[in-house]
C-alpha atoms as a PDB file:
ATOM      1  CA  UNK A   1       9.119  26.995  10.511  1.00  0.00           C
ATOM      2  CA  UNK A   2       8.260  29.414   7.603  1.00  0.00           C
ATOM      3  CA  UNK A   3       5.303  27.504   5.673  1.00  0.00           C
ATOM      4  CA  UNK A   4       5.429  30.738   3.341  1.00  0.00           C
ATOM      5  CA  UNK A   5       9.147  29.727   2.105  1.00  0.00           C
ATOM      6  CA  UNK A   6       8.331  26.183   1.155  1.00  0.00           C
ATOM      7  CA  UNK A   7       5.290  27.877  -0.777  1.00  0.00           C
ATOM      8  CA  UNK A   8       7.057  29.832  -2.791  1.00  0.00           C
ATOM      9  CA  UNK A   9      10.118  26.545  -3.386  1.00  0.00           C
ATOM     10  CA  UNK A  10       7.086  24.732  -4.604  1.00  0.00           C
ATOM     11  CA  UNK A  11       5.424  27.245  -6.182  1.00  0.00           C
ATOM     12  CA  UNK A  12       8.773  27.971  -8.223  1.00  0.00           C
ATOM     13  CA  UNK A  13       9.558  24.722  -8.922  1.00  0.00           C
ATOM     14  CA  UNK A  14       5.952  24.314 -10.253  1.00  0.00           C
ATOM     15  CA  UNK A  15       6.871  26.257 -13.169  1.00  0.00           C
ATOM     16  CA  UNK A  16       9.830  23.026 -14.092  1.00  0.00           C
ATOM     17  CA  UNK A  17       6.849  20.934 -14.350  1.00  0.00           C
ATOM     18  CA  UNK A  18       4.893  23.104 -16.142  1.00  0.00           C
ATOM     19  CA  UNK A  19       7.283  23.457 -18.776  1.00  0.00           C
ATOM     20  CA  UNK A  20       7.760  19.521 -18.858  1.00  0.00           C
ATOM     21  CA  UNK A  21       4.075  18.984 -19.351  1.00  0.00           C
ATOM     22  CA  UNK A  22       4.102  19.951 -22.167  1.00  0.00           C
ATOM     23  CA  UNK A  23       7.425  19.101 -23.684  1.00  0.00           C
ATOM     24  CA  UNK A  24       8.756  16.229 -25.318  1.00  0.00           C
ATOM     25  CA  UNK A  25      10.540  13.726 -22.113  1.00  0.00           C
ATOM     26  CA  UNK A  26      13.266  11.439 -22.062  1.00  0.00           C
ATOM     27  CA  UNK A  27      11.642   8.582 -20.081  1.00  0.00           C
ATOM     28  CA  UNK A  28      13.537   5.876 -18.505  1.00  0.00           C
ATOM     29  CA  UNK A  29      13.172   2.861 -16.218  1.00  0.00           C
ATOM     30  CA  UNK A  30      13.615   2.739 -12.379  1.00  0.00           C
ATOM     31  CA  UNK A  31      11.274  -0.522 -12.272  1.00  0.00           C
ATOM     32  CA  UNK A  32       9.435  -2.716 -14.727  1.00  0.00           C
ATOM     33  CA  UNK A  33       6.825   0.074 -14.621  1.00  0.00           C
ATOM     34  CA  UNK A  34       8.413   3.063 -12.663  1.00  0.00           C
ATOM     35  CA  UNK A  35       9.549   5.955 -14.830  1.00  0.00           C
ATOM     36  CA  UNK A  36      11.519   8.729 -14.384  1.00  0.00           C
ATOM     37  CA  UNK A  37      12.186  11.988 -16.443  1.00  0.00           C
ATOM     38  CA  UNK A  38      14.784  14.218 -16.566  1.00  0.00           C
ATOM     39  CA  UNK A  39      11.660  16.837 -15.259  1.00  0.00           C
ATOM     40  CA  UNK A  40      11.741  14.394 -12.102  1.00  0.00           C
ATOM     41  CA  UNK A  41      15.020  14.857 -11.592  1.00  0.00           C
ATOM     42  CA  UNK A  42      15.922  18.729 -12.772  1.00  0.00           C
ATOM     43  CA  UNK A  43      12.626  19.581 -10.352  1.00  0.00           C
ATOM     44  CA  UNK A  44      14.596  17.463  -7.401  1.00  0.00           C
ATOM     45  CA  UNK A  45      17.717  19.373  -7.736  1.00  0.00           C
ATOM     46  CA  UNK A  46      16.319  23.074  -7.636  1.00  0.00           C
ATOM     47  CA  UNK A  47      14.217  22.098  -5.095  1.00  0.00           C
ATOM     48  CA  UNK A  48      17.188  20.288  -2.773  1.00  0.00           C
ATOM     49  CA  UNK A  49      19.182  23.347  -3.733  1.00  0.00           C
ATOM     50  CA  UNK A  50      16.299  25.652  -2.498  1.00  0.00           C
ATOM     51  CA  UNK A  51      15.638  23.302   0.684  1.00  0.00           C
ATOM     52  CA  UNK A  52      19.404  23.735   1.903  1.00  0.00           C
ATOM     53  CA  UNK A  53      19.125  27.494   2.393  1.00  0.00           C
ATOM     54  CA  UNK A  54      16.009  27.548   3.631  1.00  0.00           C
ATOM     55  CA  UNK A  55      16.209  24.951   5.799  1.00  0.00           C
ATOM     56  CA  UNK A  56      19.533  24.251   7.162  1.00  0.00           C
ATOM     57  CA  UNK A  57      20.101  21.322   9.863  1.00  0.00           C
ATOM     58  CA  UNK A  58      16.998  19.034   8.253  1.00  0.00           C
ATOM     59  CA  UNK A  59      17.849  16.078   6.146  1.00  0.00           C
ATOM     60  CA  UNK A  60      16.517  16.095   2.442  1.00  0.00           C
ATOM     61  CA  UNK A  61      14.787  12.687   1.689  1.00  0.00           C
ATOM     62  CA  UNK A  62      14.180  13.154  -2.105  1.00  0.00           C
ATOM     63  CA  UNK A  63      12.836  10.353  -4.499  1.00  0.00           C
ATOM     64  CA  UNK A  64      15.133  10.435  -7.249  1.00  0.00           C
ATOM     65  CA  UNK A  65      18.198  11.143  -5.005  1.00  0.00           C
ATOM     66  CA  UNK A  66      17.897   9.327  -1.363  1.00  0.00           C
ATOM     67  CA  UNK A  67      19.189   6.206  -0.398  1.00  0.00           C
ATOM     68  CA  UNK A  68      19.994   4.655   3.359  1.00  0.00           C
ATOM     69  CA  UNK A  69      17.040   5.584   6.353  1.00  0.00           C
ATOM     70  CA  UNK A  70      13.800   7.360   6.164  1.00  0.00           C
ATOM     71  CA  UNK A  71      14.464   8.003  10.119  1.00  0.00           C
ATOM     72  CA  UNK A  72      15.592  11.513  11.196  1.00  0.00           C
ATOM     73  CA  UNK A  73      14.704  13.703  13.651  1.00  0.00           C
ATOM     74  CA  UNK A  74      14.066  16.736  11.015  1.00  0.00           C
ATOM     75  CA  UNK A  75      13.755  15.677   7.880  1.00  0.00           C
ATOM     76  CA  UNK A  76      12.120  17.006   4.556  1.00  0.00           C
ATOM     77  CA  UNK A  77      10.631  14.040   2.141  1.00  0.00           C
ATOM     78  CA  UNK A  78      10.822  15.592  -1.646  1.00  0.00           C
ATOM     79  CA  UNK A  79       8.531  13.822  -4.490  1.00  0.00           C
ATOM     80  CA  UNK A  80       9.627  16.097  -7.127  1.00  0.00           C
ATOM     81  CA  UNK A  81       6.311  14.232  -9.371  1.00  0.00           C
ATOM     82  CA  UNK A  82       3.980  12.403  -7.708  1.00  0.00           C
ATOM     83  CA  UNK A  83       2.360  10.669 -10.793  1.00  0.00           C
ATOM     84  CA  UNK A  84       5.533  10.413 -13.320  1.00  0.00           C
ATOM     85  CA  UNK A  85       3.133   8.134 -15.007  1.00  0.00           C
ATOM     86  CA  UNK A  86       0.680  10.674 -15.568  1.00  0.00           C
ATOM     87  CA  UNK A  87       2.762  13.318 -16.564  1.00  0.00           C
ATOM     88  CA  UNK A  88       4.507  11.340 -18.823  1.00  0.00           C
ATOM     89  CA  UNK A  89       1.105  10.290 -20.769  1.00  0.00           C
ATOM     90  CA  UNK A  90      -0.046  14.083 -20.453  1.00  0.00           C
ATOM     91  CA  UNK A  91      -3.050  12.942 -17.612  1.00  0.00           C
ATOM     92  CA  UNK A  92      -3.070  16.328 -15.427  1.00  0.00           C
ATOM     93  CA  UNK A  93      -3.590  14.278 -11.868  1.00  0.00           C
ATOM     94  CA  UNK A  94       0.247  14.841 -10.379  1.00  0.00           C
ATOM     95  CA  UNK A  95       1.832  16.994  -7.549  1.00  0.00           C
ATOM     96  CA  UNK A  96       4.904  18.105  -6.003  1.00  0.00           C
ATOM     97  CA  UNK A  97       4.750  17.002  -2.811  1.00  0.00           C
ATOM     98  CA  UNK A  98       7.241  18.545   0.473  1.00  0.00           C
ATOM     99  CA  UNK A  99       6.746  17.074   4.278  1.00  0.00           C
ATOM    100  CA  UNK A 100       8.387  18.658   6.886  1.00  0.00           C
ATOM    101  CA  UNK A 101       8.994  16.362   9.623  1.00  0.00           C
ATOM    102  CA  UNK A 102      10.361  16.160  13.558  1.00  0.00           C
ATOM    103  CA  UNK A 103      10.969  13.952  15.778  1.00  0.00           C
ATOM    104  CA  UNK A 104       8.611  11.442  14.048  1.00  0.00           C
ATOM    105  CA  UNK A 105       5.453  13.920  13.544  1.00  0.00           C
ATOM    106  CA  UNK A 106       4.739  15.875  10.351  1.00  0.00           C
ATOM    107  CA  UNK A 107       4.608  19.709  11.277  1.00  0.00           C
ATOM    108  CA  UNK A 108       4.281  21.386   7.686  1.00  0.00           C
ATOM    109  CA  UNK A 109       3.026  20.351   3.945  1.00  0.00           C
ATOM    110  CA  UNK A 110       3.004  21.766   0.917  1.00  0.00           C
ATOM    111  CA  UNK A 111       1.548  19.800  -2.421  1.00  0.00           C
ATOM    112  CA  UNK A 112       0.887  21.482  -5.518  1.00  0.00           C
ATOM    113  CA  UNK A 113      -0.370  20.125  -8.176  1.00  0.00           C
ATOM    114  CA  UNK A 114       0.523  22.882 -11.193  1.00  0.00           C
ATOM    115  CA  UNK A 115      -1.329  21.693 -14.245  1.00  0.00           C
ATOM    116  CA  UNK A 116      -4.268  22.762 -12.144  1.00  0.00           C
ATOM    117  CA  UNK A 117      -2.739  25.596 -10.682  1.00  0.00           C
ATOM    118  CA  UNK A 118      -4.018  23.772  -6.868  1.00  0.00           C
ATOM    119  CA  UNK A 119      -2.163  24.409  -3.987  1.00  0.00           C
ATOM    120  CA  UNK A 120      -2.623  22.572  -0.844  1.00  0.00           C
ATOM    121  CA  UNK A 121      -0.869  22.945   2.527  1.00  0.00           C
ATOM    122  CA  UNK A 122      -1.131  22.700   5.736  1.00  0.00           C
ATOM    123  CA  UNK A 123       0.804  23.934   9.360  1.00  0.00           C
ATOM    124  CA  UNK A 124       0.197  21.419  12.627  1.00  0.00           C
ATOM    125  CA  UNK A 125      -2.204  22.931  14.589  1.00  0.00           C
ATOM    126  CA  UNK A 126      -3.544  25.071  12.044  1.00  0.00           C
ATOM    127  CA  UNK A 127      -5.624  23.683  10.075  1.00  0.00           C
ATOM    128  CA  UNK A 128      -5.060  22.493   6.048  1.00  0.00           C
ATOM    129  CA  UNK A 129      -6.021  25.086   3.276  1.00  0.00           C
ATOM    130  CA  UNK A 130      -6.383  24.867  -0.612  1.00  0.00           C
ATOM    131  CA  UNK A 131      -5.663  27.936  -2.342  1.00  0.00           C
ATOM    132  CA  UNK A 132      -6.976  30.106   0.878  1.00  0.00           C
ATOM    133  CA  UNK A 133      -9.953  28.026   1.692  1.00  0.00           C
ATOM    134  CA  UNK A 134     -10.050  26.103   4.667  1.00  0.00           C
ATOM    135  CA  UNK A 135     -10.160  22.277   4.576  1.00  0.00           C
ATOM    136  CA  UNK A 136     -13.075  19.964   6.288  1.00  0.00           C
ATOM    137  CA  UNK A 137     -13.190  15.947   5.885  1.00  0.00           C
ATOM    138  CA  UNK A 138     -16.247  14.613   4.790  1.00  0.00           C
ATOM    139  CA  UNK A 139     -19.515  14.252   6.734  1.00  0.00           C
ATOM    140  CA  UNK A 140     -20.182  10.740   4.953  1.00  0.00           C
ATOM    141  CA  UNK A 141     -20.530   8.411   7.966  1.00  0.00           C
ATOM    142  CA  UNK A 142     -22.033   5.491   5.687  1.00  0.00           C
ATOM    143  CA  UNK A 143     -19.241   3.209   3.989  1.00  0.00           C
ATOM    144  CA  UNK A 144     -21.880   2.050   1.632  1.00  0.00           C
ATOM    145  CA  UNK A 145     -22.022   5.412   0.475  1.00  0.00           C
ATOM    146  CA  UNK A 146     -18.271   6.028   0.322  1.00  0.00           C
ATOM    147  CA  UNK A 147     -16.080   7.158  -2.680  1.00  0.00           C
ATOM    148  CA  UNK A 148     -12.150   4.946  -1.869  1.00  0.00           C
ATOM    149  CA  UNK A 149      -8.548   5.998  -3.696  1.00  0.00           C
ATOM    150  CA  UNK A 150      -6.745   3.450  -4.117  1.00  0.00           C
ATOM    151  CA  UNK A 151      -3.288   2.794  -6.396  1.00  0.00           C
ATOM    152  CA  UNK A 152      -1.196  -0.164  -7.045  1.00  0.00           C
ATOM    153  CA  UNK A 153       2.025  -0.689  -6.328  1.00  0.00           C
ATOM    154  CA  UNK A 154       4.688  -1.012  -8.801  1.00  0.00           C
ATOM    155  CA  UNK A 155       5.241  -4.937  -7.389  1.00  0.00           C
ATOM    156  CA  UNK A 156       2.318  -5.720  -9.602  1.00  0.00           C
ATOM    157  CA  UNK A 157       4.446  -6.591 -11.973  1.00  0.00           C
ATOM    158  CA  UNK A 158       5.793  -9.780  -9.739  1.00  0.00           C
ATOM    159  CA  UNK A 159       1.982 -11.025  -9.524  1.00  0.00           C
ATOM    160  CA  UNK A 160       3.191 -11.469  -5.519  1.00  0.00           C
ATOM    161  CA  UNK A 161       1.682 -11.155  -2.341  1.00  0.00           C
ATOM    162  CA  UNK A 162       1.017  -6.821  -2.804  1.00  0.00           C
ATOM    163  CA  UNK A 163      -0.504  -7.663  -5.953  1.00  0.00           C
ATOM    164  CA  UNK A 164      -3.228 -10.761  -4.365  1.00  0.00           C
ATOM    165  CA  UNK A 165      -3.607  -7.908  -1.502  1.00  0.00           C
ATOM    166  CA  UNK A 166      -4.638  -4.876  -4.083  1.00  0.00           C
ATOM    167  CA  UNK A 167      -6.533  -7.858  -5.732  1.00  0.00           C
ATOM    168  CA  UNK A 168      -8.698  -8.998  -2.380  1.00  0.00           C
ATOM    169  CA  UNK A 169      -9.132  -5.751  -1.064  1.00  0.00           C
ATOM    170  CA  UNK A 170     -10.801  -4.772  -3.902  1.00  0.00           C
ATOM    171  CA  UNK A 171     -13.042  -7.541  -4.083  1.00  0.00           C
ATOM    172  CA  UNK A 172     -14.055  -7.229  -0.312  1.00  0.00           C
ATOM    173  CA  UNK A 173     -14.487  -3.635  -0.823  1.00  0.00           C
ATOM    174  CA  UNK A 174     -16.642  -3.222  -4.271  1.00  0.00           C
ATOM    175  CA  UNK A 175     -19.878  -4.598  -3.247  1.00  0.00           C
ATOM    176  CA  UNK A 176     -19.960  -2.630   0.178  1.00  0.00           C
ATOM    177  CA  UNK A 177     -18.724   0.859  -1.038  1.00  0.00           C
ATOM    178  CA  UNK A 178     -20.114   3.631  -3.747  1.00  0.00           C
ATOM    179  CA  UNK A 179     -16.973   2.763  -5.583  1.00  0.00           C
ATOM    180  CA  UNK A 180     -13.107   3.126  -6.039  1.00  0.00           C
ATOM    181  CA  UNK A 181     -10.936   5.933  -8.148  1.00  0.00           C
ATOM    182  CA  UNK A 182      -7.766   4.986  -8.899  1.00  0.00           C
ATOM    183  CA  UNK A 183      -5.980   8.810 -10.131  1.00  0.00           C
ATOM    184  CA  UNK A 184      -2.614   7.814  -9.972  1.00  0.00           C
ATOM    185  CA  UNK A 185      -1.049  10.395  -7.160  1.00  0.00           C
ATOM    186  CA  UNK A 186      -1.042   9.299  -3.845  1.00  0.00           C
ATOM    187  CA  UNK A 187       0.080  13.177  -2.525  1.00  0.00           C
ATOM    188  CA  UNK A 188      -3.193  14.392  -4.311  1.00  0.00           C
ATOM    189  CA  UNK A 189      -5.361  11.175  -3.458  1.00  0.00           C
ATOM    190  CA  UNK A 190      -4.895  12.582  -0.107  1.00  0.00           C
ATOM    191  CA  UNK A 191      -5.327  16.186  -0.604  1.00  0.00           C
ATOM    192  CA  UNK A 192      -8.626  15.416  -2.007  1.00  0.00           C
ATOM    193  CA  UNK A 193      -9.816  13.186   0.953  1.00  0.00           C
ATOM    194  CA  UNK A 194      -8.924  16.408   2.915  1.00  0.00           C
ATOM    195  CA  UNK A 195     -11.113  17.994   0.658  1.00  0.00           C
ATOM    196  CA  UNK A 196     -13.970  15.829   1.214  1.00  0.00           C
ATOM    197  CA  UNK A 197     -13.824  14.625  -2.495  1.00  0.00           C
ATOM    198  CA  UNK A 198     -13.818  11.299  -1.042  1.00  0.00           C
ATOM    199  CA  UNK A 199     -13.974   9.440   2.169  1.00  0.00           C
ATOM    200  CA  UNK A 200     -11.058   7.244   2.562  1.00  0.00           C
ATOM    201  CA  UNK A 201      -7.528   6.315   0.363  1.00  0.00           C
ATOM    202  CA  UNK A 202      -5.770   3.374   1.005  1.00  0.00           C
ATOM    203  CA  UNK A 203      -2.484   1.692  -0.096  1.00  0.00           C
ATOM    204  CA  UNK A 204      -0.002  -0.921  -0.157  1.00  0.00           C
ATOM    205  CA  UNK A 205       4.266  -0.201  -0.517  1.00  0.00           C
ATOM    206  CA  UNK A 206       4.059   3.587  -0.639  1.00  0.00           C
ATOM    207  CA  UNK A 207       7.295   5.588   0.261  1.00  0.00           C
ATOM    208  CA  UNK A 208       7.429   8.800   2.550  1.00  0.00           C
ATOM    209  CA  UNK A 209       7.759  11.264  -0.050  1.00  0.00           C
ATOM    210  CA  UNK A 210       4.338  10.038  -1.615  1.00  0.00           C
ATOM    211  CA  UNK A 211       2.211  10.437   1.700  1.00  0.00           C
ATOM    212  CA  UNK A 212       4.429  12.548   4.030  1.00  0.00           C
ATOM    213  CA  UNK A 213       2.647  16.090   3.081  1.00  0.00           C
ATOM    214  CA  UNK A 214      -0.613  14.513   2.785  1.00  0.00           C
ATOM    215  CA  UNK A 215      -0.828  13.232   6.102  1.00  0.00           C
ATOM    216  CA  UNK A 216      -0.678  16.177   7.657  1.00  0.00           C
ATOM    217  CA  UNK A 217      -3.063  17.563   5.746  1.00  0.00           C
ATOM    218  CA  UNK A 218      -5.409  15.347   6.022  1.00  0.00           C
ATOM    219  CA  UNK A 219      -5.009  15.169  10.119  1.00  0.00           C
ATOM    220  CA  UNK A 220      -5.321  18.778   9.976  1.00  0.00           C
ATOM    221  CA  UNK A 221      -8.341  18.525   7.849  1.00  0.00           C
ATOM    222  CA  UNK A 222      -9.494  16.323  10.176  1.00  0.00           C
ATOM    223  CA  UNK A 223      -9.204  13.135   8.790  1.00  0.00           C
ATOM    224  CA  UNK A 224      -7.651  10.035  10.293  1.00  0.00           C
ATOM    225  CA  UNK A 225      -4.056   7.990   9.380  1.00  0.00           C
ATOM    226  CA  UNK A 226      -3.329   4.647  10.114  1.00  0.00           C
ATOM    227  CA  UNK A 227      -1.680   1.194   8.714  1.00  0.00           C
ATOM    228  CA  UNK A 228      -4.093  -1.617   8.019  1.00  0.00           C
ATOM    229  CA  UNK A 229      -3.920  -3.008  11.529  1.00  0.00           C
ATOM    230  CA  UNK A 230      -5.734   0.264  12.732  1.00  0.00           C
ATOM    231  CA  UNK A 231      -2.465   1.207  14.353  1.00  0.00           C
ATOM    232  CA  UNK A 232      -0.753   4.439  14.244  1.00  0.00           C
ATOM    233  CA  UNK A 233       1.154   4.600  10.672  1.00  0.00           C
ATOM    234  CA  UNK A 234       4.551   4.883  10.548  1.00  0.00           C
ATOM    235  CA  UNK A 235       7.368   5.183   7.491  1.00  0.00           C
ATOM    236  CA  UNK A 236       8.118   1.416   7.587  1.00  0.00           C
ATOM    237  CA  UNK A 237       4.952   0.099   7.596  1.00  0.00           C
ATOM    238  CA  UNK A 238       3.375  -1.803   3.950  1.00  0.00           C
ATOM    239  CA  UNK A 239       0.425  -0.468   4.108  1.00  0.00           C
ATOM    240  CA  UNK A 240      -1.651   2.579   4.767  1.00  0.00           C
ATOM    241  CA  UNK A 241      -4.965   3.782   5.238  1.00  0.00           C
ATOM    242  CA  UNK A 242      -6.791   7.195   5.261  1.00  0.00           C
ATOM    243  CA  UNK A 243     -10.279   8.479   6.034  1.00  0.00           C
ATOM    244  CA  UNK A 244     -12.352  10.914   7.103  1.00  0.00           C
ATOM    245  CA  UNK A 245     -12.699   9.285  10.655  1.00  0.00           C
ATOM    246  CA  UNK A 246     -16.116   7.836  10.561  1.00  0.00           C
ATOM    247  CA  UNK A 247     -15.584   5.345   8.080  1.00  0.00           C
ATOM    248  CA  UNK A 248     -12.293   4.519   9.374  1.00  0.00           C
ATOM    249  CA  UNK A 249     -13.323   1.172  10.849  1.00  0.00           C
ATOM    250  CA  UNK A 250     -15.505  -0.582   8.806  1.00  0.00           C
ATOM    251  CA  UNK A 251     -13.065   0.266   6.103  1.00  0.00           C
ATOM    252  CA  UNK A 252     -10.424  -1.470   8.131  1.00  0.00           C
ATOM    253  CA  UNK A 253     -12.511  -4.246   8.600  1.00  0.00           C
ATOM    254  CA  UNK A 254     -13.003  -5.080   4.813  1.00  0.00           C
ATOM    255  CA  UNK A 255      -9.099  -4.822   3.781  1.00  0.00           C
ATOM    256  CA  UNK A 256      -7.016  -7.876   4.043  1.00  0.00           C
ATOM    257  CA  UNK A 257      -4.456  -7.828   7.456  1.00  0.00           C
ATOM    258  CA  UNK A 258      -0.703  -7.972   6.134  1.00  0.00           C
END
């Protein structure tokens, strides 16, 4: 497992975004809302490209590319721009996010988020670093006193049951929390829990490239993962929810069961 390889992939490929930020895009549709740009997908293929030499034998679960299972027993999960949406409207709050799984457990992460030139990874075991320094959770034990990421799903649109979910979580949540941030990046949202920006992130029809790097770092910061139920999260489940441990449950308690 060479943490230092996917570094430098991601690192690289930073530079594809970079140059996209700041260029004029040719944005279509994967959803009502979803975008794409041919950044997404030109950052996708050099990093698959890089990811087969580098890692031979592991399956390469990319956003713009993947179809079929999320289920392997090694398996890399590839969001080539976490927060199209923002990089499309010129909002720096995106990442490139790679999860290196086995046999159902995430054992290395890289996200980088290159607008801001922040690099987050982590190795299991080992702890969860941002640009050299060490990552801690945060102390907050109080959820009264909490800051909560959240996003919405792109099933908004529909008015359906994720949206009257996002909709009554909310208003459980408001009156007994600080407040809520909504950034737009799920990989980062995470990374920044790790961080000890804020206590807790939690969200409704996410895919494994959006949260399969964060979740390690986050353990390894030492935060907890889990769905809504309070069980132990897993690729299919709708929902997911992160903390910093100690306000793990009465979070839980305030967001609507699925």
């Amino acid at each position: 497992m060479n943490i230092d390889r996917l570094k430098q992939i991601v690192l690289e490929a930073g530079e594809i975004v970079k140059e996209g930020y700041v260029s004029h895009k040719e944005v279509s549709h994967k959803g009502v809302v979803d975008l794409v740009t041919e950044f997404d997908v030109k950052t996708e293929t050099f990093i698959i490209d890089q990811l087969k030499e580098a890692f031979p034998g592991y399956a390469l679960v990319g956003e713009e590319s993947h179809q079929g299972s999320y289920h392997y027993e090694k398996a890399i999960y590839i969001d080539p721009i976490d927060g199209t949406t923002n990089f499309v409207h010129g909002i720096p709050h995106l990442a490139i996010s790679l999860g290196v799984w086995e046999e159902g457990e995430p054992v290395l992460a890289v996200v980088y988020n290159p607008i801001l030139e922040e690099l987050f990874w982590a190795v299991k075991g080992e702890g969860a670093y941002c640009n050299g320094k060490k990552l801690e959770v945060s102390t907050q034990s109080r959820l009264q006193n909490a800051l909560i990421a959240t996003g919405f799903p792109y099933a908004k649109v529909n008015a359906g049951v994720e949206y009257r979910w996002v909709i009554d979580c909310m208003t459980n949540l408001l009156p007994h929390i600080q407040d809520i941030r909504r950034l737009g990046a799920a990989a980062v949202d995470l990374c920044y829990l790790a961080q000890g920006k804020v206590e807790a992130f939690y969200e409704i029809d996410l895919k494994p490239w959006d949260v399969a790097a964060g979740i390690l770092i986050v353990q390894e910061a030492g935060g907890e993962v889990s769905n809504v139920n309070g069980e132990r999260y897993n690729f299919d489940d709708k929902s997911i929810v992160a903390s910093n441990s100690k306000v793990h449950t009465q979070l839980l308690e305030k967001l609507e069961k699925i």
